[in-house]
N, C-alpha and C. Protein backbone atom coordinates (compact mmCIF):
# COMPACT_ATOMS: atom_id res chain seq x y z
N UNK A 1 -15.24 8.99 -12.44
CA UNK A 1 -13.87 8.51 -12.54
C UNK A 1 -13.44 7.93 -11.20
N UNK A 2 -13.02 6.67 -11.08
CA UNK A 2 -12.32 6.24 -10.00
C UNK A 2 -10.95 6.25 -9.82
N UNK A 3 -10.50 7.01 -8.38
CA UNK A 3 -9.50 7.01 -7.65
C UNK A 3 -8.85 6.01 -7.68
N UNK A 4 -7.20 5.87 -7.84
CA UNK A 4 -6.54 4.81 -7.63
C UNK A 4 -5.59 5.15 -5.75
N UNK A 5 -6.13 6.27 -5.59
CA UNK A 5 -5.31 6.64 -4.30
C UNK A 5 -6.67 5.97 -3.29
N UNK A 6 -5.37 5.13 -2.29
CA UNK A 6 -6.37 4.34 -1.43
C UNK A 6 -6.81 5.74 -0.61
N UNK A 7 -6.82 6.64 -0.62
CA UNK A 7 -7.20 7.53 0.87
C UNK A 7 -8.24 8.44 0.42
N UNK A 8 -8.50 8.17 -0.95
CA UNK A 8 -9.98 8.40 -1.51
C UNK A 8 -10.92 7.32 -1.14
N UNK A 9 -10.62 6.02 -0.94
CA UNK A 9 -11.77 5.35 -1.25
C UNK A 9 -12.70 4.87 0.20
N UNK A 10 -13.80 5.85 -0.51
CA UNK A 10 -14.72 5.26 1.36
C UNK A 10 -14.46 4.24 2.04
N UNK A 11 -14.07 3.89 3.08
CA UNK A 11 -14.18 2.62 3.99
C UNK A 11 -15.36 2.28 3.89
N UNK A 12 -16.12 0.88 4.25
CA UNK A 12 -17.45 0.18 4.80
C UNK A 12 -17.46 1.01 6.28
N UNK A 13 -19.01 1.08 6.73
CA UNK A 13 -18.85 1.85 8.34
C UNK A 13 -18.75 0.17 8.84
N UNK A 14 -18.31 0.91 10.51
CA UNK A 14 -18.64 -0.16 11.20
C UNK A 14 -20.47 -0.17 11.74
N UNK A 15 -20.86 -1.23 11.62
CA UNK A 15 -22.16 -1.53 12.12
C UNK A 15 -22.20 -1.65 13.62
N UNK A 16 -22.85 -0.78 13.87
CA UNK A 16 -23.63 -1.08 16.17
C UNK A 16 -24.77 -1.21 15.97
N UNK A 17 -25.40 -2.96 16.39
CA UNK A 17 -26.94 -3.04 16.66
C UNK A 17 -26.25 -2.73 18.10
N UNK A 18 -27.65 -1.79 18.09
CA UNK A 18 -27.95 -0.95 19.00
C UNK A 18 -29.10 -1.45 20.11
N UNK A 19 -29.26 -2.06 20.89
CA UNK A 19 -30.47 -2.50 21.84
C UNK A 19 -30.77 -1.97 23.13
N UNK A 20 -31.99 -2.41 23.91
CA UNK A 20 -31.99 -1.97 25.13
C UNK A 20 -31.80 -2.22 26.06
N UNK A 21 -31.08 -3.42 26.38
CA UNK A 21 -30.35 -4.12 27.39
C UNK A 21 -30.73 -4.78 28.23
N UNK A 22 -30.43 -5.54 29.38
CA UNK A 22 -31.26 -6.40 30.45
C UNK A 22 -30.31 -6.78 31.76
N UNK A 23 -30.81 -6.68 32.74
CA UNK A 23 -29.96 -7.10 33.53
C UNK A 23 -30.24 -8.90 33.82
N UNK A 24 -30.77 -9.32 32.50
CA UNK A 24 -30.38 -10.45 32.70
C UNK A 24 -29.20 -11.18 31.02
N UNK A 25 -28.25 -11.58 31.84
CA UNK A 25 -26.98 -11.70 30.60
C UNK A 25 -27.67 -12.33 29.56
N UNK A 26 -27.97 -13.15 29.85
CA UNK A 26 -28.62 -14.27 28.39
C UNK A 26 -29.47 -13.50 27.42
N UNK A 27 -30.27 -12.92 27.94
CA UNK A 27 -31.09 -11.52 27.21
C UNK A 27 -29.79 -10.80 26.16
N UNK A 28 -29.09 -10.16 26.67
CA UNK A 28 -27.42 -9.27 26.27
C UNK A 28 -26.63 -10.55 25.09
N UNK A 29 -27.33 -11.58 25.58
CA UNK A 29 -26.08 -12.33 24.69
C UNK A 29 -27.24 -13.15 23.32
N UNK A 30 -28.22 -13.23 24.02
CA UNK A 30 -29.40 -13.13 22.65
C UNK A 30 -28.85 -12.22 21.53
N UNK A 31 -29.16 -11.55 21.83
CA UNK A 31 -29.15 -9.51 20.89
C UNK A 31 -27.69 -9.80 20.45
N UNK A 32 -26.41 -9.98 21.01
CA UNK A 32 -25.30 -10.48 20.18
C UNK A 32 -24.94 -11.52 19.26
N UNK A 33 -26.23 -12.44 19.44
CA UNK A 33 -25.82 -13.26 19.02
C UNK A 33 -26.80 -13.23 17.49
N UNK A 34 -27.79 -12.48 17.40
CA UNK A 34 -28.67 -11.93 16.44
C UNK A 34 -27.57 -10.98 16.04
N UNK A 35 -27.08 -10.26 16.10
CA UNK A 35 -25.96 -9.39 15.86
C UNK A 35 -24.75 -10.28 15.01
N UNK A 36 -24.29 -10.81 15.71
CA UNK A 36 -23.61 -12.02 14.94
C UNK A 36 -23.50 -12.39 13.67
N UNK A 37 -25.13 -13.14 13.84
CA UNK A 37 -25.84 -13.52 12.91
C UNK A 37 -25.98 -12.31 11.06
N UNK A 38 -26.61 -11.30 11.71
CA UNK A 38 -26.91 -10.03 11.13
C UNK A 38 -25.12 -9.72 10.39
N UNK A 39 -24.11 -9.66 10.48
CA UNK A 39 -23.15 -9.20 10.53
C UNK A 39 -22.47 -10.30 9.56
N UNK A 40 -22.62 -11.64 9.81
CA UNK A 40 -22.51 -12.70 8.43
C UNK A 40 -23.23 -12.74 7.11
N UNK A 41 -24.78 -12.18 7.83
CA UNK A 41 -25.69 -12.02 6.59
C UNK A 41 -25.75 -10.99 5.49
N UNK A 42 -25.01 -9.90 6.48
CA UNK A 42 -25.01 -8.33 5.44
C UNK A 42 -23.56 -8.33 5.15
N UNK A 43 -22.15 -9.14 5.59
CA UNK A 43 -21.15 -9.51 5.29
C UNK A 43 -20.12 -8.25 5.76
N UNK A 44 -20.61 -7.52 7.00
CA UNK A 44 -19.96 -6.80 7.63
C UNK A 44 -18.44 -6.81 7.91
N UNK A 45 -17.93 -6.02 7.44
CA UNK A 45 -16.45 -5.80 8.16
C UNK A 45 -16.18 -5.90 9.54
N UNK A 46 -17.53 -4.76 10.26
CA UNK A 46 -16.61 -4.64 11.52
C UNK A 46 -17.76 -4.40 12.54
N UNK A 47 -18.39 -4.95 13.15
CA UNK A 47 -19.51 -4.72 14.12
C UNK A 47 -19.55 -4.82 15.15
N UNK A 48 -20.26 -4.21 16.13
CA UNK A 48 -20.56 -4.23 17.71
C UNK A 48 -22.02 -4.71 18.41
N UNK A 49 -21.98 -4.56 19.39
CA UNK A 49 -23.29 -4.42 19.84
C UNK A 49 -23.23 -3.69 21.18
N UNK A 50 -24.11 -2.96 21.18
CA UNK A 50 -24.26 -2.04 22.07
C UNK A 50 -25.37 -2.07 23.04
N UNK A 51 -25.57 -1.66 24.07
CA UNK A 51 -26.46 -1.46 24.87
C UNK A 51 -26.96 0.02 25.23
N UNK A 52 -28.50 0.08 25.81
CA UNK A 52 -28.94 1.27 25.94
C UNK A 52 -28.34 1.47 27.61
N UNK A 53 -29.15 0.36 28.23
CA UNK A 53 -28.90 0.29 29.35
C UNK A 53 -29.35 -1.51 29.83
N UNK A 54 -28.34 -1.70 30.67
CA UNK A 54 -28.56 -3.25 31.30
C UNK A 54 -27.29 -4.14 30.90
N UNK A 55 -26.98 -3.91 29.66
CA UNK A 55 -25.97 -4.43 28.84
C UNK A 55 -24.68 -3.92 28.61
N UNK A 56 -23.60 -4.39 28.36
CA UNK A 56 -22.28 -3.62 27.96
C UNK A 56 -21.99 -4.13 26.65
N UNK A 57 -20.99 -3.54 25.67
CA UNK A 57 -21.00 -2.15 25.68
C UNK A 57 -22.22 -1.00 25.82
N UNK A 58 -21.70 0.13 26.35
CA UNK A 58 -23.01 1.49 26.04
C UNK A 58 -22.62 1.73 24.58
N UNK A 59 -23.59 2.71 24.08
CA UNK A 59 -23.01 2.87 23.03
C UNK A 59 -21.90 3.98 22.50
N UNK A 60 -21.87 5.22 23.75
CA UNK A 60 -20.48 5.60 23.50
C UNK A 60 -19.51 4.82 23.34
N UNK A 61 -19.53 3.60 24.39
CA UNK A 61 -18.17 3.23 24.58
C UNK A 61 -18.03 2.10 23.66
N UNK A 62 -19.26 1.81 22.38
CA UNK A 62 -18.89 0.94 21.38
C UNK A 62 -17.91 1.56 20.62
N UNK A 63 -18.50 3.15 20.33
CA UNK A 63 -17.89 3.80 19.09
C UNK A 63 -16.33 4.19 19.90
N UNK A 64 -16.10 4.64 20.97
CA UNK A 64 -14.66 4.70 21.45
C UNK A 64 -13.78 3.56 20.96
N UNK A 65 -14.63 2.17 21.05
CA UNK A 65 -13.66 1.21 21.16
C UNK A 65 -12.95 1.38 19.44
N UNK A 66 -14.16 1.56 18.72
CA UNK A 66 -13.97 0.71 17.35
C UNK A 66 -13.23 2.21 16.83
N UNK A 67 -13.31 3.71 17.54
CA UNK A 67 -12.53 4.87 16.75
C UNK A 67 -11.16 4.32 17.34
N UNK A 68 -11.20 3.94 18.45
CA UNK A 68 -9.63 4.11 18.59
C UNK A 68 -8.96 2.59 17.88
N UNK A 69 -9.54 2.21 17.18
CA UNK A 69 -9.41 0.82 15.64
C UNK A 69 -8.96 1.42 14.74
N UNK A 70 -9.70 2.80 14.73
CA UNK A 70 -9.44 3.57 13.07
C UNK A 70 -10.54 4.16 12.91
N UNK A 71 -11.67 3.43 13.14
CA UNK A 71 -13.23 3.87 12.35
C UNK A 71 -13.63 4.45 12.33
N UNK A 72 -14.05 5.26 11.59
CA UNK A 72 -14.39 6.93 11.45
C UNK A 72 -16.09 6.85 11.06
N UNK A 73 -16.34 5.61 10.25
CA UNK A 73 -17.94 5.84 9.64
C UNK A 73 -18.53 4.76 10.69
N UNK A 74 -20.03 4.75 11.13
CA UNK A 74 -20.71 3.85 11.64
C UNK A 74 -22.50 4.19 11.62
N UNK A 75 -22.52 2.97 11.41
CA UNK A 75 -24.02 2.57 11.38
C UNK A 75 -24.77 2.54 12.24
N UNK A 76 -25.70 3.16 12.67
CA UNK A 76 -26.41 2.62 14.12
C UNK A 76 -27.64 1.36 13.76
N UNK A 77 -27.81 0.80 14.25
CA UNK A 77 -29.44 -0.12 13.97
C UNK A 77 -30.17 -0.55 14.90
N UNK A 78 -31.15 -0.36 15.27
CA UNK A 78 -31.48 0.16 16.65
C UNK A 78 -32.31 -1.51 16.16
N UNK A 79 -31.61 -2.14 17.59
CA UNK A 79 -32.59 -3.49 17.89
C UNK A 79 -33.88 -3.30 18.66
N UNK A 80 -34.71 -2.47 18.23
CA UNK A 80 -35.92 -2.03 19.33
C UNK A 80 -37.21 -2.27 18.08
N UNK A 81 -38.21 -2.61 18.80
CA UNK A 81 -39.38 -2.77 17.63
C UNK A 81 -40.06 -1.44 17.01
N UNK A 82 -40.18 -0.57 18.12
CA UNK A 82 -40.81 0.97 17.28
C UNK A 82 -40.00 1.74 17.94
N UNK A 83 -40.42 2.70 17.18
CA UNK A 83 -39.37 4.46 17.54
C UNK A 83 -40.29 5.20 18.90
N UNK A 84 -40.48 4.26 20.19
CA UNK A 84 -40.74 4.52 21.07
C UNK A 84 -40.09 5.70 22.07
N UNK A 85 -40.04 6.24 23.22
CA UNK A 85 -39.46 6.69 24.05
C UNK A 85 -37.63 6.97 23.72
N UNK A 86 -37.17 5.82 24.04
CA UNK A 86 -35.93 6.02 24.08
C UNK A 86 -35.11 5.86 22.34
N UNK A 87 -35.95 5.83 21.68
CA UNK A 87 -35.91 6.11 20.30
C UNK A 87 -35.57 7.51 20.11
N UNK A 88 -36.60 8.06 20.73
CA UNK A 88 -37.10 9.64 20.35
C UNK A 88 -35.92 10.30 21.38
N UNK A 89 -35.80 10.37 22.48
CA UNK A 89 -35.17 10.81 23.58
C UNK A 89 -33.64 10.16 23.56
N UNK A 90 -33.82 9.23 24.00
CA UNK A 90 -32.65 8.53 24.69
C UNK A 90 -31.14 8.56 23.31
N UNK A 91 -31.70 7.80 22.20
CA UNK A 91 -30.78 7.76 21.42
C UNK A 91 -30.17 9.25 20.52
N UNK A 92 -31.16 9.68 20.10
CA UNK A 92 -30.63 11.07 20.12
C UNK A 92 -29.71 11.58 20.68
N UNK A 93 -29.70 12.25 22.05
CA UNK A 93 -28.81 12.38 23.30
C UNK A 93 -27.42 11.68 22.92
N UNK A 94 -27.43 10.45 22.97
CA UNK A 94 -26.54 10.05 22.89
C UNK A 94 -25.45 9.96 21.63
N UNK A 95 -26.15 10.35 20.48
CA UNK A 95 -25.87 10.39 19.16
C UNK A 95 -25.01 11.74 19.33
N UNK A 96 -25.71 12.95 19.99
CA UNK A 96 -25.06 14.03 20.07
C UNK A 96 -23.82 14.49 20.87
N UNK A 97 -23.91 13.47 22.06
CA UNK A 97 -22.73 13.18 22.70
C UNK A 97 -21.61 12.78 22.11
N UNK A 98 -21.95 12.00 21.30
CA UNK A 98 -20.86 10.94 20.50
C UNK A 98 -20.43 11.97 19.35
N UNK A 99 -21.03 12.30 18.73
CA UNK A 99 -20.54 13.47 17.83
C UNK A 99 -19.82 14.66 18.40
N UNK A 100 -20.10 15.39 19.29
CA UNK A 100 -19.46 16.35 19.91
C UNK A 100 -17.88 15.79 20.78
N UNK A 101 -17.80 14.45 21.07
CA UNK A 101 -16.38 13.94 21.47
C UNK A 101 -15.64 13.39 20.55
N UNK A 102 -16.43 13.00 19.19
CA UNK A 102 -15.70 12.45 18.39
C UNK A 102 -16.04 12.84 17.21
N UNK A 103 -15.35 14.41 16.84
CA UNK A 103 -15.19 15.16 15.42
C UNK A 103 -15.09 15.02 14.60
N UNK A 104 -15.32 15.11 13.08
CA UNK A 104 -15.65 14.57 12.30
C UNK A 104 -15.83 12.97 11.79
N UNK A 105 -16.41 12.16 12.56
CA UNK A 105 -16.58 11.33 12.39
C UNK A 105 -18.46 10.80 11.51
N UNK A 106 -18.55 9.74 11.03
CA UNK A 106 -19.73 9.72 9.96
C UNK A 106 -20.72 9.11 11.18
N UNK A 107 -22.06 9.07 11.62
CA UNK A 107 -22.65 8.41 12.10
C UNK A 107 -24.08 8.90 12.01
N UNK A 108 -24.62 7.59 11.44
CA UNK A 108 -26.14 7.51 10.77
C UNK A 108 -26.70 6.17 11.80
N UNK A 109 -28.01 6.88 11.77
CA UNK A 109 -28.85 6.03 12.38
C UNK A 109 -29.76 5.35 11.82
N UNK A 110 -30.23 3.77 11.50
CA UNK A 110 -31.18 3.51 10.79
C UNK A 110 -32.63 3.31 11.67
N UNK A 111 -33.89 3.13 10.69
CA UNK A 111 -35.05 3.16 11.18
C UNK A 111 -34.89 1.63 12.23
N UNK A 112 -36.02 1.89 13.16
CA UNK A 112 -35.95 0.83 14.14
C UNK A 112 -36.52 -0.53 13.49
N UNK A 113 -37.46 -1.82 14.13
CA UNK A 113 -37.58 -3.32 13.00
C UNK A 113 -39.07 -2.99 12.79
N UNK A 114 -39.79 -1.75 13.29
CA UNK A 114 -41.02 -1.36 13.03
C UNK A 114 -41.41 -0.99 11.28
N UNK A 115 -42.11 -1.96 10.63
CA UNK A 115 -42.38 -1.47 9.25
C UNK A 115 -41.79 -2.08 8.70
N UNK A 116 -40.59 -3.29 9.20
CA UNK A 116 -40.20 -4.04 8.29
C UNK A 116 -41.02 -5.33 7.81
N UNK A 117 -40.97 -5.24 6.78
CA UNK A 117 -41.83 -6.50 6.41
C UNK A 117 -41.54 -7.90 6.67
N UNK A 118 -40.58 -8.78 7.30
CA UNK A 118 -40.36 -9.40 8.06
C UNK A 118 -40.84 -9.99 9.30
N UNK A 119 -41.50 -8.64 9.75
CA UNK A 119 -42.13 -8.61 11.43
C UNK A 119 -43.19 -9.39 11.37
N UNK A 120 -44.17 -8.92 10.07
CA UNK A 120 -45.31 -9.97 10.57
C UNK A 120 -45.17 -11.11 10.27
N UNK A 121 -43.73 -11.76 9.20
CA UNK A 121 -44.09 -13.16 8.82
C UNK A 121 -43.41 -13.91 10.64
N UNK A 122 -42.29 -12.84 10.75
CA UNK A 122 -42.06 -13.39 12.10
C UNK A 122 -43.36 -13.39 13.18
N UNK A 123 -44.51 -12.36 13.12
CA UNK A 123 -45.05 -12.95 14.19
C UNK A 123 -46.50 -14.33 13.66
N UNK A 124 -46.18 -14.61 12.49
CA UNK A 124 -47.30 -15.66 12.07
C UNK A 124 -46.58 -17.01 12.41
N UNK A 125 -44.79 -16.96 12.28
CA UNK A 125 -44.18 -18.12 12.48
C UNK A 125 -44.75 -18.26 13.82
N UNK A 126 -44.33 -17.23 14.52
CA UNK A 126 -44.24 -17.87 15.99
C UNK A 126 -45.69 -18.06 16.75
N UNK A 127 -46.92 -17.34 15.93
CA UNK A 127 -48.16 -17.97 16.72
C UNK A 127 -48.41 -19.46 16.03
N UNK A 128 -47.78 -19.62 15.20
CA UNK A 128 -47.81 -21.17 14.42
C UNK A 128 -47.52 -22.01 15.63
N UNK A 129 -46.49 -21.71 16.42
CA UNK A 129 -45.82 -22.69 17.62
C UNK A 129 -47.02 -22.87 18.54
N UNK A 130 -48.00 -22.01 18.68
CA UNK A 130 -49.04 -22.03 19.88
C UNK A 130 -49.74 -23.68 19.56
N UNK A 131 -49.84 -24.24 18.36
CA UNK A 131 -50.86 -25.69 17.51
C UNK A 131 -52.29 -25.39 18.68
N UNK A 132 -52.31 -24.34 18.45
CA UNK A 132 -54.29 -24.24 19.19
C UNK A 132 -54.57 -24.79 18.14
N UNK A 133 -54.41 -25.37 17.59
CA UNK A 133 -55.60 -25.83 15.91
C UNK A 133 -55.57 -27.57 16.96
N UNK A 134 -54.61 -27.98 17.26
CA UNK A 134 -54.58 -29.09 17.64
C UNK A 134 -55.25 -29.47 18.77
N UNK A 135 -55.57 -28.73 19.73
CA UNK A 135 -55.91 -29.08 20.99
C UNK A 135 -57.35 -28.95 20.70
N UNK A 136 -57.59 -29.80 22.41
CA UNK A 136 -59.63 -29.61 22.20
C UNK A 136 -59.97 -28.33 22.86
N UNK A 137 -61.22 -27.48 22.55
CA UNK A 137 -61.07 -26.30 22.56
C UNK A 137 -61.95 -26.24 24.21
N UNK A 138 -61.17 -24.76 24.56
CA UNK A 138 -61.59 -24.64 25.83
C UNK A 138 -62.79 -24.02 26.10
N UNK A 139 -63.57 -23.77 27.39
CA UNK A 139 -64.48 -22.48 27.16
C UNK A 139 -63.71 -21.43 27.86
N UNK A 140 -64.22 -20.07 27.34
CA UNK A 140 -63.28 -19.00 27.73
C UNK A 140 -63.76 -17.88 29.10
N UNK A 141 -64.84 -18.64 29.47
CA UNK A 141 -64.72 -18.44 30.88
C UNK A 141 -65.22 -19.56 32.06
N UNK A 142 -64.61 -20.23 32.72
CA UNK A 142 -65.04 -21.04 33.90
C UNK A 142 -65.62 -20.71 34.89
């Protein structure tokens, strides 16, 4: 049975791609701008982008910005290729931080772009760009 009282009905979360940052800007504004992108395509309400480290926002201070908006539910999506190091360690930590300052609030983390099936057509596009088929072939040691 559906609720006609709006304060039943789930909100959309807000979405944070989540990345690992760079201290070089253009890098930071790549990842936003894939974010962007990502956020027209899945037809997002309300999204951020966050940084691990190198980049701003962190990701506490994504979810500060967007709770003190209203937002209570959020998505994490970790822009990283495998559930490496700061997968395992780093984001965790910080997940628990964020929960313990900000009480009942919803926050799920999705799997990292490792295993998506996407990855390899992306990496066949881009050895396509190398045209070694075109060139005359080298020897591979001089």
């Amino acid at each position: 049975m559906k609720s006609s009282d709006p304060m039943s009905l789930k909100r959309e979360p807000a979405y944070i791609v989540f990345a690992h940052g760079s201290s070089v800007e253009s890098a930071n504004q790549a990842v936003r701008e894939v974010a962007e992108q990502a956020a027209e395509l899945g037809k997002w309400r309300v999204f951020e982008t966050a940084f691990l480290e190198g980049g701003r926002p962190g990701l506490a201070d994504a979810v500060d910005e967007l709770a003190a908006r209203g937002e209570s539910s959020f998505v994490v999506v970790p822009y990283f290729l495998t559930t490496g190091l700061h997968l395992q360690r780093d984001l965790p930590r910080l997940i628990e931080q964020i929960r313990t300052k900000h009480q009942g609030i919803e926050i799920e983390v999705t799997p990292p772009l490792d295993g998506h099936r996407a990855m390899a057509a992306a990496l066949v596009d881009r050895a396509k760009l190398a045209d070694i088929a075109e060139r005359p072939p080298r020897a591979l040691l001089t």
